[in-house]
N, C-alpha and C. Protein backbone atom coordinates (compact mmCIF):
# COMPACT_ATOMS: atom_id res chain seq x y z
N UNK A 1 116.63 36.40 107.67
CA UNK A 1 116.08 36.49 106.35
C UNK A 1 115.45 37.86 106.11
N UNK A 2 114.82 38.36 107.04
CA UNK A 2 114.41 39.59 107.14
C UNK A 2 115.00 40.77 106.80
N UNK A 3 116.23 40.65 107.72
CA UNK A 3 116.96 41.33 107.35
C UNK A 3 117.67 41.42 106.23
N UNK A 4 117.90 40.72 105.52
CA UNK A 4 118.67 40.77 104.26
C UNK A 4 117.76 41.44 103.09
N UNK A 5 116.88 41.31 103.22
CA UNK A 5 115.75 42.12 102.44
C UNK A 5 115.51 44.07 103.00
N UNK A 6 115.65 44.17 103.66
CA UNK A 6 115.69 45.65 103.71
C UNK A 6 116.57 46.37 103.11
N UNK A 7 118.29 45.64 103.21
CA UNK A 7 118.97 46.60 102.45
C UNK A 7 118.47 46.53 100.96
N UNK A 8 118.71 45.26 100.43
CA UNK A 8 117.70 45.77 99.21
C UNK A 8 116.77 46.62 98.64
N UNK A 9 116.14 46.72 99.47
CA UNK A 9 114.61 47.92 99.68
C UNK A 9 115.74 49.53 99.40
N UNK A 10 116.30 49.49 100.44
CA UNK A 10 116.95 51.30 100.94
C UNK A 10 117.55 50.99 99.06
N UNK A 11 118.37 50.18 98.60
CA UNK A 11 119.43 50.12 97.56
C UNK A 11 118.34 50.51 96.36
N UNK A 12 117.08 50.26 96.37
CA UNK A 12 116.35 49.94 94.96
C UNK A 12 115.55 51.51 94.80
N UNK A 13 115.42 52.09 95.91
CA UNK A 13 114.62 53.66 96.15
C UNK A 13 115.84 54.53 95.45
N UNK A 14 115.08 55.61 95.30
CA UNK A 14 115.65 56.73 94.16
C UNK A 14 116.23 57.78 95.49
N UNK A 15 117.26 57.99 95.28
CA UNK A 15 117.24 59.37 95.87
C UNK A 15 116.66 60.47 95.72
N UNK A 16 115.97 61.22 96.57
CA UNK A 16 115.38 62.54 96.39
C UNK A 16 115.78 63.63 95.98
N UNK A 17 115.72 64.56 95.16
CA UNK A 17 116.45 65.97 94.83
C UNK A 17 115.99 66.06 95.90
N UNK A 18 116.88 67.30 96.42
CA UNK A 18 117.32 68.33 97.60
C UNK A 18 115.87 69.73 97.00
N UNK A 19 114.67 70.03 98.00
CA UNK A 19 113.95 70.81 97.51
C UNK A 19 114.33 72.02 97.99
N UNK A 20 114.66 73.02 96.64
CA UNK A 20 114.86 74.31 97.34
C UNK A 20 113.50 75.16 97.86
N UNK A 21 113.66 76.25 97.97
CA UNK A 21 112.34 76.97 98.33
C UNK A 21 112.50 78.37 97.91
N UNK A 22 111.92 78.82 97.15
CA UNK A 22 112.54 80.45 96.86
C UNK A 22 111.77 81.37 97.15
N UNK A 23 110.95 81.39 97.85
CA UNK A 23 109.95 82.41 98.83
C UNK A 23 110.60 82.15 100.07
N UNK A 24 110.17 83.67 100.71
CA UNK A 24 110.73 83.61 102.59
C UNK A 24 109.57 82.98 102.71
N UNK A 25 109.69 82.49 104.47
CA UNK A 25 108.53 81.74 105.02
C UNK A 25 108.35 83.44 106.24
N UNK A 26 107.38 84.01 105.88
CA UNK A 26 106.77 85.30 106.43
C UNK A 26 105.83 84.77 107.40
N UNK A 27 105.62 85.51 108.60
CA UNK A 27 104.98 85.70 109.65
C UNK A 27 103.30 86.00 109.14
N UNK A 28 101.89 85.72 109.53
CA UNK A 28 100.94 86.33 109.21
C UNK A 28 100.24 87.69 109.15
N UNK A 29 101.14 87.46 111.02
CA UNK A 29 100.94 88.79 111.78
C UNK A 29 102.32 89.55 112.10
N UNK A 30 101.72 90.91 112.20
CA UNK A 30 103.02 91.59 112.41
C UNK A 30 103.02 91.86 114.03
N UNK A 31 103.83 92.16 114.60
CA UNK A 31 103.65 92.68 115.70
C UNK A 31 102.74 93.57 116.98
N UNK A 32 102.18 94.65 115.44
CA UNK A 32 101.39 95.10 116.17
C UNK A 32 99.94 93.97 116.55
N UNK A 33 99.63 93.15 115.25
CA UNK A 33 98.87 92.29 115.35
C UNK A 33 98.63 91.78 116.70
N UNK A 34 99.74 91.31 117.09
CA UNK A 34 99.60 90.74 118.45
C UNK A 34 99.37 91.40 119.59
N UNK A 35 99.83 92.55 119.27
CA UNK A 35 99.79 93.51 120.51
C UNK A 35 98.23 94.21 120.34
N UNK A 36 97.43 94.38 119.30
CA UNK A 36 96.19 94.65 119.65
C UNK A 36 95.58 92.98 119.56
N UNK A 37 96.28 92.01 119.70
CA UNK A 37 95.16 90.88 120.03
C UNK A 37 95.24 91.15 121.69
N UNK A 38 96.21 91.05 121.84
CA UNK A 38 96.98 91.03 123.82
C UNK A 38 95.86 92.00 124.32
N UNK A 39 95.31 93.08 124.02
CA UNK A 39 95.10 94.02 124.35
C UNK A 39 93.31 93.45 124.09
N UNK A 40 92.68 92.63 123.27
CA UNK A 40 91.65 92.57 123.47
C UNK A 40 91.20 91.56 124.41
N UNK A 41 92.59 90.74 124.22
CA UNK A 41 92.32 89.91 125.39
C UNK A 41 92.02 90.35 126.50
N UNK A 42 93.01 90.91 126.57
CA UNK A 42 92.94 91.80 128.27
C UNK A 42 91.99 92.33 128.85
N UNK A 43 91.20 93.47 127.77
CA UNK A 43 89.65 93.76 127.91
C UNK A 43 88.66 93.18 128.32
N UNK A 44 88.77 91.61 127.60
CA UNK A 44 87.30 90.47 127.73
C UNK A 44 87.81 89.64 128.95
N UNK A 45 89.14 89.34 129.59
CA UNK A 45 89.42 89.25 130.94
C UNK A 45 89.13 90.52 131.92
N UNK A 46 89.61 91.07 131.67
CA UNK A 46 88.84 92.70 132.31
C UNK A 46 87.27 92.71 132.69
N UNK A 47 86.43 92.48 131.53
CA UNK A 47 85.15 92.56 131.68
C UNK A 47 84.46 91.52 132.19
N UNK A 48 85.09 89.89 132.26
CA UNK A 48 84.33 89.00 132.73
C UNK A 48 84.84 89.06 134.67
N UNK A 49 85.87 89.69 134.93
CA UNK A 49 86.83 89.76 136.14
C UNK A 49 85.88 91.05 136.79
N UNK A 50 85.19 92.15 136.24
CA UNK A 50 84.71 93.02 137.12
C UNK A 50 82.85 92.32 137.19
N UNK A 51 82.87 91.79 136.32
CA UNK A 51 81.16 91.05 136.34
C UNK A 51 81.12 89.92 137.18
N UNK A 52 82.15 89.24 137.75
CA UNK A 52 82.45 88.32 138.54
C UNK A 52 82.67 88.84 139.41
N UNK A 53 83.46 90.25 139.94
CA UNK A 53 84.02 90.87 141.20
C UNK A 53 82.60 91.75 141.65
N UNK A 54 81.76 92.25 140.80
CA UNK A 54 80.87 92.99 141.39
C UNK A 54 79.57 91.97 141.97
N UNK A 55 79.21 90.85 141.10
CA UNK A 55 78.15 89.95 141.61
C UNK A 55 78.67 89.48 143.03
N UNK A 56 79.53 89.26 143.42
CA UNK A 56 80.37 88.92 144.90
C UNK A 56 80.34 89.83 145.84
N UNK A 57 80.52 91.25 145.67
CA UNK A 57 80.31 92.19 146.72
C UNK A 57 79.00 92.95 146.41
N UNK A 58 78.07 93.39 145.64
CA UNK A 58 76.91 93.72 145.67
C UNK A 58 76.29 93.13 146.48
N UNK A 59 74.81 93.77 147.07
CA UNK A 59 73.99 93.10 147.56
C UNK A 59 72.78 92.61 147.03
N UNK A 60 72.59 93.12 145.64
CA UNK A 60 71.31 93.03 144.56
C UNK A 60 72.64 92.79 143.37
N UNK A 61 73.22 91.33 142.99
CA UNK A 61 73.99 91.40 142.18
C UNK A 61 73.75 91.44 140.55
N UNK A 62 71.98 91.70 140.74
CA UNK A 62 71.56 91.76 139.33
C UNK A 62 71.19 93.02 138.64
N UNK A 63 71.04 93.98 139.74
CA UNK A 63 71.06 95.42 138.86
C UNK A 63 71.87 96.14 139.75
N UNK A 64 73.14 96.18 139.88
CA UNK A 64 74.38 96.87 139.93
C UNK A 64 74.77 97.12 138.57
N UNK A 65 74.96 98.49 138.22
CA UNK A 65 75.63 98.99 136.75
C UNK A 65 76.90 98.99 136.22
N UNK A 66 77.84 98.70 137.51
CA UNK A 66 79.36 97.71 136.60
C UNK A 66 78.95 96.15 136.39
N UNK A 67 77.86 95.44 135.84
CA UNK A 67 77.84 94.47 135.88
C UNK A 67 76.52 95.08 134.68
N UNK A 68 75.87 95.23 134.64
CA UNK A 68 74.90 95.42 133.52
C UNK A 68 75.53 96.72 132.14
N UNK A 69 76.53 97.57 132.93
CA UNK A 69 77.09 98.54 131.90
C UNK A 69 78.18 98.31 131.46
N UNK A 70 79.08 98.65 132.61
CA UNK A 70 80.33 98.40 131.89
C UNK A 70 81.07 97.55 131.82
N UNK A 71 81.02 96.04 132.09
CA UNK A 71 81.57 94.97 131.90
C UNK A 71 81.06 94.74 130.83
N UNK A 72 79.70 94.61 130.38
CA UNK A 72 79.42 94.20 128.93
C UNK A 72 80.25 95.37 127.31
N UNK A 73 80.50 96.32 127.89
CA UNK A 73 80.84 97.49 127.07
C UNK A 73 81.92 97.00 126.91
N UNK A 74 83.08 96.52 128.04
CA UNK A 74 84.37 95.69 127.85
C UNK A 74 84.39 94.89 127.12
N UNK A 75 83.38 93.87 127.47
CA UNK A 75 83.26 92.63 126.66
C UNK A 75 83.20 92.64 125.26
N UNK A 76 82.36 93.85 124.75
CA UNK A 76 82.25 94.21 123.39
C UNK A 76 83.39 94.88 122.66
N UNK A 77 83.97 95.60 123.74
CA UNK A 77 85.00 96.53 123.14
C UNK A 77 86.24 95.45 122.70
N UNK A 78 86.27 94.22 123.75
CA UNK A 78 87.46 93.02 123.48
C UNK A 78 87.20 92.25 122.59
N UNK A 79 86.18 91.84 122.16
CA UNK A 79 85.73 91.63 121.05
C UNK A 79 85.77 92.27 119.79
N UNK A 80 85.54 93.16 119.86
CA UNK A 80 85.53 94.19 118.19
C UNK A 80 87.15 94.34 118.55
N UNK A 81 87.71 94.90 118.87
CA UNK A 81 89.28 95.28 119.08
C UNK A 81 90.02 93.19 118.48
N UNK A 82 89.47 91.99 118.80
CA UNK A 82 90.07 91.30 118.30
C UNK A 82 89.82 90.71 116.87
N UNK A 83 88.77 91.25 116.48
CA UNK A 83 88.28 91.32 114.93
C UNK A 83 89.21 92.31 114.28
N UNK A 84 89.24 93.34 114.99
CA UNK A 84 90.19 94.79 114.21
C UNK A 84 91.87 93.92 113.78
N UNK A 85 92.29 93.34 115.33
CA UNK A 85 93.85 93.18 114.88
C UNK A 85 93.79 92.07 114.36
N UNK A 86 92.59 91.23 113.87
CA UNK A 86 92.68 90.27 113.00
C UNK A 86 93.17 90.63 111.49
N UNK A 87 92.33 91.60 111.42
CA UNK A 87 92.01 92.36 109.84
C UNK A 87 92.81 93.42 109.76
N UNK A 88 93.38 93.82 110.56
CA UNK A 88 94.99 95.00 110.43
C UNK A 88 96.01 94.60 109.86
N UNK A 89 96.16 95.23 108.37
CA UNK A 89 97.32 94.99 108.02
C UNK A 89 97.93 96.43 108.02
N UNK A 90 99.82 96.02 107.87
CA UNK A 90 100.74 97.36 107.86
C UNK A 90 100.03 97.73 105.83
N UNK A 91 100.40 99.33 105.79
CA UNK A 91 100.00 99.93 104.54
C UNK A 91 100.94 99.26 104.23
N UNK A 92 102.29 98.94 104.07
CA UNK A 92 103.14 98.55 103.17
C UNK A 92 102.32 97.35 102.27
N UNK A 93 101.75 96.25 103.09
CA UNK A 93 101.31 95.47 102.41
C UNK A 93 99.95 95.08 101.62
N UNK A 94 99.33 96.21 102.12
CA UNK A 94 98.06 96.55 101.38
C UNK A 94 98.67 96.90 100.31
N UNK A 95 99.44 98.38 100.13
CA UNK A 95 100.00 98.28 98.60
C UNK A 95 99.96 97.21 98.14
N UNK A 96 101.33 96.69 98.37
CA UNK A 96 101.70 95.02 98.02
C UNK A 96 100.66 94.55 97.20
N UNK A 97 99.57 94.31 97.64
CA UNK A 97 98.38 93.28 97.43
C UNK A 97 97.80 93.82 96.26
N UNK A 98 97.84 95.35 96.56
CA UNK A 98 96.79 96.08 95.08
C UNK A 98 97.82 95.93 93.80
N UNK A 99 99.34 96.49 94.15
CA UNK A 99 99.60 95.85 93.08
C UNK A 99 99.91 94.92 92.39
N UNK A 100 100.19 93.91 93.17
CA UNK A 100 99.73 92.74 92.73
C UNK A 100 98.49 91.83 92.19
N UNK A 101 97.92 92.77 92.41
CA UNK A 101 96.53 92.85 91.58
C UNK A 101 96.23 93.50 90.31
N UNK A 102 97.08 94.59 90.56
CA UNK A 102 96.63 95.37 89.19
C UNK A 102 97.75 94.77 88.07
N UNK A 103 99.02 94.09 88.54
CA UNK A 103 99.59 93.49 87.46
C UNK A 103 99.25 92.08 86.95
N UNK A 104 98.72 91.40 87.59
CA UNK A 104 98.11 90.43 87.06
C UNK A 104 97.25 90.48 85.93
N UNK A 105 96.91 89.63 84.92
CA UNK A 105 96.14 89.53 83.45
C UNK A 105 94.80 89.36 84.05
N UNK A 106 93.87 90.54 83.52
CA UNK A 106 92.52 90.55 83.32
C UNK A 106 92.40 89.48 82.66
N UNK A 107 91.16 88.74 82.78
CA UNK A 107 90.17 87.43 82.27
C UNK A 107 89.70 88.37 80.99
N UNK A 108 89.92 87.63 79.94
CA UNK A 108 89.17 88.14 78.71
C UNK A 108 87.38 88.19 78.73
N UNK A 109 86.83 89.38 78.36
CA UNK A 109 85.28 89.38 78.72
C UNK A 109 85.00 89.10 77.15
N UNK A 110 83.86 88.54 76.88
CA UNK A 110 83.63 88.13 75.69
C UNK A 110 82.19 89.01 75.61
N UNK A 111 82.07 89.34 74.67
CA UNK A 111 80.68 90.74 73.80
C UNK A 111 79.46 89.57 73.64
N UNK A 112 77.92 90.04 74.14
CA UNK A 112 77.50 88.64 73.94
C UNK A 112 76.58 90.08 72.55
């Protein structure tokens, strides 16, 4: 009984138009994007890998200066470097954006 009721169901539904799409489906990031993310990564592994390697062979592992200087300088530098290739775009598409801005319709300002 069950069954005899489903084909009904499929028979009584509409077929769907076929949806086209007329925009490409574009990437966020470009290449280089990734390659300065890779690269900040690498840094903040870098900097937690020598602050971990120097507390292990020091004998005062709390004021040794690759561990108070320059691992934190890494750490910062991998950090700001993954904010940068966040916010890096190619010039092509900065254009892009402005003019697509500047052709768009200004909002009417009204005189008070």
């Amino acid at each position: 009984m069950a069954s005899s009721r489903q084909p009904a169901r499929r028979a009584a539904q509409k077929p769907r138009p076929a949806v086209r799409r007329t925009t490409e489906a574009r990437l966020v990031f470009s290449r280089r994007n990734y390659v300065l993310l890779l690269i900040g990564v690498g840094l903040i592994v870098l900097g937690y890998a020598l602050m971990l390697v120097d507390n292990a062979s020091s004998e005062n592992p709390v004021d040794s200066p690759l561990s108070l200087v320059v691992a934190p300088l890494l750490l910062l530098g991998g950090y700001l470097e993954i904010v940068y290739a966040i916010l890096w775009r190619p010039r092509a598409a900065r254009d892009e954006a402005r003019s697509e801005a500047a052709t768009q319709p200004q909002p009417a300002r009204v005189a008070a």
